[in-house]
N, C-alpha and C. Protein backbone atom coordinates (compact mmCIF):
# COMPACT_ATOMS: atom_id res chain seq x y z
N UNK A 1 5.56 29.14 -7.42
CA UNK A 1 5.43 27.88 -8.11
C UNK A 1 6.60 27.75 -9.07
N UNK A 2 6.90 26.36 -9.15
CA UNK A 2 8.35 26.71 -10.06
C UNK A 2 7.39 24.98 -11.21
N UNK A 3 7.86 25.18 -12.15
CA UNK A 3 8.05 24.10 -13.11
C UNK A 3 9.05 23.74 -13.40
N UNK A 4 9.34 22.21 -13.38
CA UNK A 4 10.51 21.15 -14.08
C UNK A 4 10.24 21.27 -15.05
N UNK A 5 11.46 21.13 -16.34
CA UNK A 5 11.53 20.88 -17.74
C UNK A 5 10.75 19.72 -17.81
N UNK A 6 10.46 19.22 -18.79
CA UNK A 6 9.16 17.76 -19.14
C UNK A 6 10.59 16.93 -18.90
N UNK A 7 10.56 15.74 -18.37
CA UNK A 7 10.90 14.61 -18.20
C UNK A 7 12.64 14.77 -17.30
N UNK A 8 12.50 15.99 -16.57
CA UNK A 8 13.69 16.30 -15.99
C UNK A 8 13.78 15.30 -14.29
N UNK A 9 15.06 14.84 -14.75
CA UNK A 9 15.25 14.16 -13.57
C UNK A 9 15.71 15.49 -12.00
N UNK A 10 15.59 14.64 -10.41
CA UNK A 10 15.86 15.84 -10.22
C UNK A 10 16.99 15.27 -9.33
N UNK A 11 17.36 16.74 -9.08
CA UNK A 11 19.11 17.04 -8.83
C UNK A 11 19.55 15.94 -7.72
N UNK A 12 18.39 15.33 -6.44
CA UNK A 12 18.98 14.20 -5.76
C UNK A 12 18.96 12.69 -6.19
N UNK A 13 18.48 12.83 -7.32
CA UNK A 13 19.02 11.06 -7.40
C UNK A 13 20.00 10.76 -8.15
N UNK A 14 20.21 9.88 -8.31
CA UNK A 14 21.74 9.34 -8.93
C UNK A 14 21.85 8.31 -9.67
N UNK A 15 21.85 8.36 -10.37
CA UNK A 15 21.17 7.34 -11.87
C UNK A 15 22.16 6.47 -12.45
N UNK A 16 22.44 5.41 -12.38
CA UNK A 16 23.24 4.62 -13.03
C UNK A 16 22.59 3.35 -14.11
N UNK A 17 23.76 3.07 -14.97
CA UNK A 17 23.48 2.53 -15.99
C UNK A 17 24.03 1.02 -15.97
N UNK A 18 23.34 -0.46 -16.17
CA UNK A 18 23.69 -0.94 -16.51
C UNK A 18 24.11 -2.37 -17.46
N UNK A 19 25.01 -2.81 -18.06
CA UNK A 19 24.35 -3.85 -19.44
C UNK A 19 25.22 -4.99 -18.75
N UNK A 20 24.05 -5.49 -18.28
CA UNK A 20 24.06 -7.61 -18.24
C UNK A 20 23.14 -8.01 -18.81
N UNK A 21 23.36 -9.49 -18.95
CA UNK A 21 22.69 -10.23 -19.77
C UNK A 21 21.60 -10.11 -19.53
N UNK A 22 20.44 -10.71 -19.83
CA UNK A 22 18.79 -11.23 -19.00
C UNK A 22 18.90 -12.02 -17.69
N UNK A 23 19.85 -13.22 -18.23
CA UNK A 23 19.64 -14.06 -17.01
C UNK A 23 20.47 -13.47 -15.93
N UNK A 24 21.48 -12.43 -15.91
CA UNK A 24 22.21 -11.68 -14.27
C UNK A 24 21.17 -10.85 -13.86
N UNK A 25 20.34 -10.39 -14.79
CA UNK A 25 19.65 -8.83 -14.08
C UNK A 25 19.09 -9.33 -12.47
N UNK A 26 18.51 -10.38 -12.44
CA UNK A 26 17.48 -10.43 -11.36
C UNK A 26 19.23 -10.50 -10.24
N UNK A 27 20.06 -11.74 -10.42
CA UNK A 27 21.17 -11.62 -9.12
C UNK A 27 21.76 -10.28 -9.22
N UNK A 28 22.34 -9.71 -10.40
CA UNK A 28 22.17 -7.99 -9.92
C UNK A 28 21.98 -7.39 -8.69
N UNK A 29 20.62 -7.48 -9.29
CA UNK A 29 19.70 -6.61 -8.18
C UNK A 29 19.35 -7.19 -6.80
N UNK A 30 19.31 -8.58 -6.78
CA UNK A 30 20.08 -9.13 -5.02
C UNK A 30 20.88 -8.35 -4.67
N UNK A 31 22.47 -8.43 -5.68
CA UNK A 31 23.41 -8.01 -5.47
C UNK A 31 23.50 -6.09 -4.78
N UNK A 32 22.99 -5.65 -5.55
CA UNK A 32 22.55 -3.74 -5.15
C UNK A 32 22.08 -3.83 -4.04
N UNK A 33 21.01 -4.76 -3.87
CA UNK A 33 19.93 -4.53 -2.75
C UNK A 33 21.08 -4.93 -1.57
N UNK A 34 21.43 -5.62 -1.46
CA UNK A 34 22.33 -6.01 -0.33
C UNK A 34 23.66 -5.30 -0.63
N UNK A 35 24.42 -4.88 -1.18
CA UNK A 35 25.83 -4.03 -1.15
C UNK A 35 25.08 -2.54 -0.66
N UNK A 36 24.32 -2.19 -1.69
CA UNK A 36 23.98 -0.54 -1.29
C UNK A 36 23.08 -0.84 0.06
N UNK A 37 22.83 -2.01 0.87
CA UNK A 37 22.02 -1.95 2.09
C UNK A 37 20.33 -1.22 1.77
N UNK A 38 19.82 -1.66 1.17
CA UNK A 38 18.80 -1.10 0.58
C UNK A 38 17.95 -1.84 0.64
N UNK A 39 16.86 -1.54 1.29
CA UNK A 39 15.64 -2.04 2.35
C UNK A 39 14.21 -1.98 1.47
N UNK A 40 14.38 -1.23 0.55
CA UNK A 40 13.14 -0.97 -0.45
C UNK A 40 13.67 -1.07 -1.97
N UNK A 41 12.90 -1.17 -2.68
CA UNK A 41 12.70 -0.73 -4.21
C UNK A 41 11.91 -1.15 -5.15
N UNK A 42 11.35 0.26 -5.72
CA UNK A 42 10.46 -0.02 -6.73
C UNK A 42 11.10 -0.86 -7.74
N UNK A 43 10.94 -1.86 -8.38
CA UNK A 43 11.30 -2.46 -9.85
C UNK A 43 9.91 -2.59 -11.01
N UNK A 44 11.09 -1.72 -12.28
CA UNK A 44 9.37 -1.54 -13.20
C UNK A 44 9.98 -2.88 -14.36
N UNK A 45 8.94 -3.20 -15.06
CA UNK A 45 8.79 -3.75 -15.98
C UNK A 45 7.95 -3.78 -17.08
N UNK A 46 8.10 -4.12 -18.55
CA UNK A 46 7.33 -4.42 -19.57
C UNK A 46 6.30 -4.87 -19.48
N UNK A 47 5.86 -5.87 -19.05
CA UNK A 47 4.66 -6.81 -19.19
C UNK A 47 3.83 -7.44 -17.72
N UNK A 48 2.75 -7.70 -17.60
CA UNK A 48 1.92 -7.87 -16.73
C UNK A 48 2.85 -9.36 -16.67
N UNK A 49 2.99 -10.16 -17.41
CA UNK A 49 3.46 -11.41 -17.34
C UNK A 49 4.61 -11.14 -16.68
N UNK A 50 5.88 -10.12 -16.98
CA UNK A 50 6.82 -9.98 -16.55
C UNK A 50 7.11 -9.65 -15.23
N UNK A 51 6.17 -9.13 -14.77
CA UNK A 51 6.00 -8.54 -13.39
C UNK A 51 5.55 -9.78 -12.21
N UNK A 52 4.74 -10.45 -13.16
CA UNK A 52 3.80 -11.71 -11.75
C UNK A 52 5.30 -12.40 -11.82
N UNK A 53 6.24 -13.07 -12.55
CA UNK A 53 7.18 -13.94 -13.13
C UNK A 53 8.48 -13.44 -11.70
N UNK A 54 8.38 -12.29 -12.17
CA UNK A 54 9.60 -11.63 -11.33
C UNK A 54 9.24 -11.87 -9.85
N UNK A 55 8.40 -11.50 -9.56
CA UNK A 55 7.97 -10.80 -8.44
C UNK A 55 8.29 -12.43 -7.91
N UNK A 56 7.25 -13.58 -8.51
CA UNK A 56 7.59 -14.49 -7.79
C UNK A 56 9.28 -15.50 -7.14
N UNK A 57 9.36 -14.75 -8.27
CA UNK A 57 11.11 -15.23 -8.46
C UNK A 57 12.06 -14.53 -6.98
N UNK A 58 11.77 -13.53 -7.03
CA UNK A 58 12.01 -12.66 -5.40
C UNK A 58 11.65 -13.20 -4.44
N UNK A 59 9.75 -13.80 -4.57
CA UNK A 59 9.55 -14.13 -2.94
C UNK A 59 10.54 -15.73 -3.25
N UNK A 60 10.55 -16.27 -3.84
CA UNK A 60 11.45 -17.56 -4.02
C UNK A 60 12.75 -17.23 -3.29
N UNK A 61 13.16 -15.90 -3.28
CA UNK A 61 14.71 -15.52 -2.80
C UNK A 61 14.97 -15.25 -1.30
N UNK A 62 13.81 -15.14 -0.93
CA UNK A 62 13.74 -14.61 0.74
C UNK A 62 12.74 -13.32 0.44
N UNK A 63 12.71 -12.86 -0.48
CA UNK A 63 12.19 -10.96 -0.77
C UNK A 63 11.20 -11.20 -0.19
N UNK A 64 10.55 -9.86 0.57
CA UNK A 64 9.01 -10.00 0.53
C UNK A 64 8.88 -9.20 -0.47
N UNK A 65 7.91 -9.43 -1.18
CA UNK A 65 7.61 -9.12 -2.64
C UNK A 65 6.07 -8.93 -2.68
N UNK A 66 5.57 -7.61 -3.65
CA UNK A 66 4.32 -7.92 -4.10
C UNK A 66 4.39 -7.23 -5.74
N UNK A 67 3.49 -7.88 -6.61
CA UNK A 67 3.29 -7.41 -7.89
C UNK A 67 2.06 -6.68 -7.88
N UNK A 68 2.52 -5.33 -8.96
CA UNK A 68 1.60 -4.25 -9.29
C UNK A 68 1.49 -4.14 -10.54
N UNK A 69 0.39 -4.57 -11.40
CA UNK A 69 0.15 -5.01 -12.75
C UNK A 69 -1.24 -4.55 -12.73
N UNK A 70 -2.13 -4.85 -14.38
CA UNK A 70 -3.43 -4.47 -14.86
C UNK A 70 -4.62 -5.51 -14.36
N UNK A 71 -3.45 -6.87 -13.65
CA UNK A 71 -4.53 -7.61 -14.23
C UNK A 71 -5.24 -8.05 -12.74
N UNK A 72 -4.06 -6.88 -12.06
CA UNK A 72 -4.45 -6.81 -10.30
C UNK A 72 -6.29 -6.24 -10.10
N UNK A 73 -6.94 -6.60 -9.15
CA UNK A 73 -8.14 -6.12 -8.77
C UNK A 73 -7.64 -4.70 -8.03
N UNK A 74 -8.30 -3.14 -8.14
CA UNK A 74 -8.23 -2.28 -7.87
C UNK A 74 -7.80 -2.24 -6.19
N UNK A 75 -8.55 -3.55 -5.67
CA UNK A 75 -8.55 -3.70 -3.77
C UNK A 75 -6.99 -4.33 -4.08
N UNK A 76 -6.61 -5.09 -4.64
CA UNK A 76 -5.50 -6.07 -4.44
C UNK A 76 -3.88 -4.80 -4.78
N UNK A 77 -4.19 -4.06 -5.92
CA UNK A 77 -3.13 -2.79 -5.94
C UNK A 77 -3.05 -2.25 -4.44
N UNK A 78 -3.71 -1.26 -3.74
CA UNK A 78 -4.19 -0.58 -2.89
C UNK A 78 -3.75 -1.33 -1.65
N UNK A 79 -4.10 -2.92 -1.63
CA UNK A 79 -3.06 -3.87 -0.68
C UNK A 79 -2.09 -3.47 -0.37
N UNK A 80 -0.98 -4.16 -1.84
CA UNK A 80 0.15 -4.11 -2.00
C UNK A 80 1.18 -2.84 -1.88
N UNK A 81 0.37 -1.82 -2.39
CA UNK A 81 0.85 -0.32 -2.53
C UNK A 81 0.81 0.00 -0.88
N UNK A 82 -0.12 -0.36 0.06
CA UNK A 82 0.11 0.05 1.62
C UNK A 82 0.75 -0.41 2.22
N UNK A 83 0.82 -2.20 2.03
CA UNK A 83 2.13 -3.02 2.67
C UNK A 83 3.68 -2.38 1.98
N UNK A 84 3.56 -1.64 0.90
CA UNK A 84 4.92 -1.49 0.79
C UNK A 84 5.33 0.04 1.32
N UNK A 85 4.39 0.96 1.37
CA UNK A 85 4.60 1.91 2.31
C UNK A 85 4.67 1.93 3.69
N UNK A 86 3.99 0.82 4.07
CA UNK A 86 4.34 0.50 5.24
C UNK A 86 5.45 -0.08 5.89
N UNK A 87 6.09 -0.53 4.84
CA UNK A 87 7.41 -1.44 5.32
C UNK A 87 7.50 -2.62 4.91
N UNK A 88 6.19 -3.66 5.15
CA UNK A 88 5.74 -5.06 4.73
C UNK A 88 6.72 -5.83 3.89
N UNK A 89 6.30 -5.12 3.14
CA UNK A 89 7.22 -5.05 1.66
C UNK A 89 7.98 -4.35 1.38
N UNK A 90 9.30 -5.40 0.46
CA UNK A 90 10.50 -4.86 0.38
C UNK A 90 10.61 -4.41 -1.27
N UNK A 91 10.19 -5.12 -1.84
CA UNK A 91 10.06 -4.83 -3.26
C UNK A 91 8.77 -4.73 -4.10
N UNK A 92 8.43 -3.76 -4.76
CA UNK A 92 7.71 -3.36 -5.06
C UNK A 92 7.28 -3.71 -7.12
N UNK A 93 7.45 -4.62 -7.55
CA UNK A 93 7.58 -5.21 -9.07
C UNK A 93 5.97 -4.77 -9.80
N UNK A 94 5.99 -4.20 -10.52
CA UNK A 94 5.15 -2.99 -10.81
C UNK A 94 5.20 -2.56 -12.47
N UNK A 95 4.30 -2.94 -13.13
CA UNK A 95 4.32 -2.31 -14.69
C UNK A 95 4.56 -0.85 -14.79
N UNK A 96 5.00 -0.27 -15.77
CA UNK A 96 4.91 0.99 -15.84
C UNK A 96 3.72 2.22 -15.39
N UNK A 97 2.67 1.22 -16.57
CA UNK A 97 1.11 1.61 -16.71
C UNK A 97 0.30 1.55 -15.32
N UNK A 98 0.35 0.03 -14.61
CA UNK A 98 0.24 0.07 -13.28
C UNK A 98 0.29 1.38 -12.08
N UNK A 99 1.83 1.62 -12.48
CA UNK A 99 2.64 2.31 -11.55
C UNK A 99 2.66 3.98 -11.58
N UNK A 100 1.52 4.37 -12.57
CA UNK A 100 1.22 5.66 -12.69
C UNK A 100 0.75 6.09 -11.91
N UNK A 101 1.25 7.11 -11.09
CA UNK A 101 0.58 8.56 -10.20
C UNK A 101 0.70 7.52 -8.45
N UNK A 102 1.82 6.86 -8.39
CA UNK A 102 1.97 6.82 -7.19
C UNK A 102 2.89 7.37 -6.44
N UNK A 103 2.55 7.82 -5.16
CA UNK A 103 3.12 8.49 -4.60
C UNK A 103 3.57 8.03 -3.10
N UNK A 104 4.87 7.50 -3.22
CA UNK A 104 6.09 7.18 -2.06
C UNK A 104 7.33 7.59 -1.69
N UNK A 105 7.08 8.54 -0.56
CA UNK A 105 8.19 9.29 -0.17
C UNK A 105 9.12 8.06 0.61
N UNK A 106 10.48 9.18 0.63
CA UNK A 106 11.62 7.98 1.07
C UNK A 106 11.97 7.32 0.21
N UNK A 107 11.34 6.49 -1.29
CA UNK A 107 11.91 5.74 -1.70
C UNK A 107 13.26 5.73 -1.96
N UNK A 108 14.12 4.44 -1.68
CA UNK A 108 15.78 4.74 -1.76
C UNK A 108 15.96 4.22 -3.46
N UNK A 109 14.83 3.36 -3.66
CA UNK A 109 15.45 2.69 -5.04
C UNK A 109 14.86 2.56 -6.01
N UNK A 110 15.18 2.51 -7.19
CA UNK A 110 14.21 2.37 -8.27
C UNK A 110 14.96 1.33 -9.47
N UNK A 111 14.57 0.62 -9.66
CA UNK A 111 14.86 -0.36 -11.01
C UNK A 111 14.10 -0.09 -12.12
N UNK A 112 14.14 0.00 -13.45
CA UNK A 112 14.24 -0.23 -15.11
C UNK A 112 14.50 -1.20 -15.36
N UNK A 113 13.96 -2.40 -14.14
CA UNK A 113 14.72 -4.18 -14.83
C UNK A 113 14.40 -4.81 -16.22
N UNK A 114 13.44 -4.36 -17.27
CA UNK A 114 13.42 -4.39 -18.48
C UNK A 114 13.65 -2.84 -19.17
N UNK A 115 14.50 -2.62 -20.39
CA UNK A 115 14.81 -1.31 -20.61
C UNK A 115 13.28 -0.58 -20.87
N UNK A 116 12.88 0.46 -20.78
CA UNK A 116 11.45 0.98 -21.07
C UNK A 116 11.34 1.20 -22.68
N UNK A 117 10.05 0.72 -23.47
CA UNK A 117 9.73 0.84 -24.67
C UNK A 117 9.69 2.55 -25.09
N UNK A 118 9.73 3.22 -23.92
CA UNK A 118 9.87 4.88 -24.71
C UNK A 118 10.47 5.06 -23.01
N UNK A 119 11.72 6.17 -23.70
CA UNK A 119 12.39 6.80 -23.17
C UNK A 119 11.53 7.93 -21.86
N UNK A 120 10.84 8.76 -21.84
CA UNK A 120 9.69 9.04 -21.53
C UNK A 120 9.70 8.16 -19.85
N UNK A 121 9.27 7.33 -20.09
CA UNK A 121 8.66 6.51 -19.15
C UNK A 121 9.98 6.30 -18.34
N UNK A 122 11.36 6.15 -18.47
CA UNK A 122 12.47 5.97 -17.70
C UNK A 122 12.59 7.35 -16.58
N UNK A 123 12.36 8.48 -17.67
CA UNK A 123 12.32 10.08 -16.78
C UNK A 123 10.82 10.11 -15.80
N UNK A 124 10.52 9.46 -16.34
CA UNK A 124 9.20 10.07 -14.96
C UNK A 124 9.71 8.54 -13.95
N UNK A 125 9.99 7.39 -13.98
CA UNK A 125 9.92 6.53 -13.12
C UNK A 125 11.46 7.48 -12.72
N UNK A 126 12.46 7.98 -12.61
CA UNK A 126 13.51 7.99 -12.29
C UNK A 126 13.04 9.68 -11.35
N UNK A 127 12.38 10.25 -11.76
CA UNK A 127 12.03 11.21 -11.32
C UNK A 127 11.12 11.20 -9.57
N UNK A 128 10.97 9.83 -9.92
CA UNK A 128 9.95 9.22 -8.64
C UNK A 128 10.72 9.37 -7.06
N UNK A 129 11.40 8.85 -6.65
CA UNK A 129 12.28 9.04 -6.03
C UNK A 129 12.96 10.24 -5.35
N UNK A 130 12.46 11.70 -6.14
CA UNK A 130 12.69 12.76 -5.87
C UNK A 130 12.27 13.57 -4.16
N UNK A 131 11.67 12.65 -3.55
CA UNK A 131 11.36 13.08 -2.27
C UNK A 131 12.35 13.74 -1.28
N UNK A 132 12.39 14.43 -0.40
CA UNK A 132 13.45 14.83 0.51
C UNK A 132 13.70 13.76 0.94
N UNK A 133 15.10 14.06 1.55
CA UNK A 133 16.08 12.96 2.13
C UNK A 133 16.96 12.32 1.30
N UNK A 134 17.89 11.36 2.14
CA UNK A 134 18.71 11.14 1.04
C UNK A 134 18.71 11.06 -0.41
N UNK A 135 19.39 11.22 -0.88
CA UNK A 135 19.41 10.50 -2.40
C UNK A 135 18.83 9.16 -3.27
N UNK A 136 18.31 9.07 -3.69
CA UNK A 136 17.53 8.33 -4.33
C UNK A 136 18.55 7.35 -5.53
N UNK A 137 18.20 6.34 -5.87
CA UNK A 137 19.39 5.19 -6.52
C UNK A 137 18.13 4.24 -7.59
N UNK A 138 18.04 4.94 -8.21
CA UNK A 138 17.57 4.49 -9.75
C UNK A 138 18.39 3.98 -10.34
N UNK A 139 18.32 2.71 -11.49
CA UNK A 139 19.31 1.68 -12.39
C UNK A 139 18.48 1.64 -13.59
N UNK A 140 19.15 1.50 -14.92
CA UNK A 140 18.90 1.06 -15.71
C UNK A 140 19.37 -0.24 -16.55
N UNK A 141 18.58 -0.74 -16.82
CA UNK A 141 19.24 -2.21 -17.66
C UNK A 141 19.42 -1.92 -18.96
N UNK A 142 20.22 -2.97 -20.00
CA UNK A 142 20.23 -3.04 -20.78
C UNK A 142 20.57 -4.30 -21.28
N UNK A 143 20.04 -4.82 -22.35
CA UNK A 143 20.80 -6.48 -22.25
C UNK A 143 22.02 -6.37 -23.36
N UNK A 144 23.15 -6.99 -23.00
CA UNK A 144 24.31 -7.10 -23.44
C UNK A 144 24.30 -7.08 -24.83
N UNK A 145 23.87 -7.32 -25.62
CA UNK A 145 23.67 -7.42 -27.05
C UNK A 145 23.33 -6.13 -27.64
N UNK A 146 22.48 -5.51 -26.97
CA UNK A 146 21.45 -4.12 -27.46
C UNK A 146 22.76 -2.55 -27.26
N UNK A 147 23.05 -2.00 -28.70
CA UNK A 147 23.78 -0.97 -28.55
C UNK A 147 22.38 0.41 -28.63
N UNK A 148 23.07 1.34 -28.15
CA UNK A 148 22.50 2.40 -29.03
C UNK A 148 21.47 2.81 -27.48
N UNK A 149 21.40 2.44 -26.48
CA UNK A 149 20.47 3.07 -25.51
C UNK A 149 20.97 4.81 -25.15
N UNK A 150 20.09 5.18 -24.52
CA UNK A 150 20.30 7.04 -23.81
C UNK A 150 21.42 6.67 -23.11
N UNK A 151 21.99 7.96 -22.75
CA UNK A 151 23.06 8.41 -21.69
C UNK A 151 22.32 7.93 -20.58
N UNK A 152 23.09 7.88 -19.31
CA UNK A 152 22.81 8.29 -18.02
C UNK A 152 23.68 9.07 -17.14
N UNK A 153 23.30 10.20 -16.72
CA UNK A 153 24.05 10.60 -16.01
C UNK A 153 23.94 10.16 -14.10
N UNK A 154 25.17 10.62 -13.37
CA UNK A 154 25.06 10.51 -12.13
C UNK A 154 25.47 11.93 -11.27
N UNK A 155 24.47 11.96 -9.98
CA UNK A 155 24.78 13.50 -9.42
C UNK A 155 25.40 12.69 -8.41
């Protein structure tokens, strides 16, 4: 049995950092999803509001999209969480709190599309991704104004 340090990212993903405004984050992440060819990704967010908002804003884009929030019915998570392991779904827009103790191998991507209220919560969502196979492609936001966020490193 081996133990990770508490909130240790692991050695295959590759973590990048980055500061646009509010209103680029969402074309951004069009932008990633289609340059890096990237067929999936989790995206976390702040708020139950923030998540239904987004999510819809995606299926508006072509995305297939589902939101994973509190204010989901236990059957309606469990939906969404199988259509996106299954393929169904391409993006996965998901509260933090929501998004605890799930488990999806393969994932290629992970978004921080609002920065996380504790640091904490960036290492375990970035840690997610850790499955065999390729490398895993976690992002962090930051909005242009805001100094003073964590490092990120990249493997």
């Amino acid at each position: 049995m081996e133990v990770a340090r508490p909130n240790a990212t692991a050695t295959n993903v590759e973590q990048r950092f980055y500061s646009v405004t509010d209103d680029d984050k969402r074309a951004v992440v069009r932008q990633l999803l289609r340059t890096r060819e990237l067929t999936q990704a989790l995206i976390f967010v702040n708020s139950k509001l923030g998540c239904a908002r987004l999510a819809r804003s995606f299926e508006r884009d072509g995305l297939k999209t589902q939101a994973l929030h509190g204010d989901k019915s236990q059957d309606e998570r469990l939906k969404a969480l199988a259509a996106f392991k299954a393929g169904e779904v391409e993006l996965l827009v998901a509260t933090d709190v929501a998004a605890r103790g799930l488990d999806i191998s393969d994932l290629p991507a992970v978004f921080n599309f609002d920065v996380p209220f504790h640091a904490r919560t960036t290492c375990t969502a970035s840690a997610a991704p850790a499955a065999p196979g390729p490398p895993a492609w976690p992002s962090r936001w930051s909005r242009a104004t805001t100094r003073g966020w964590w490092p990120t490193s990249s493997a």
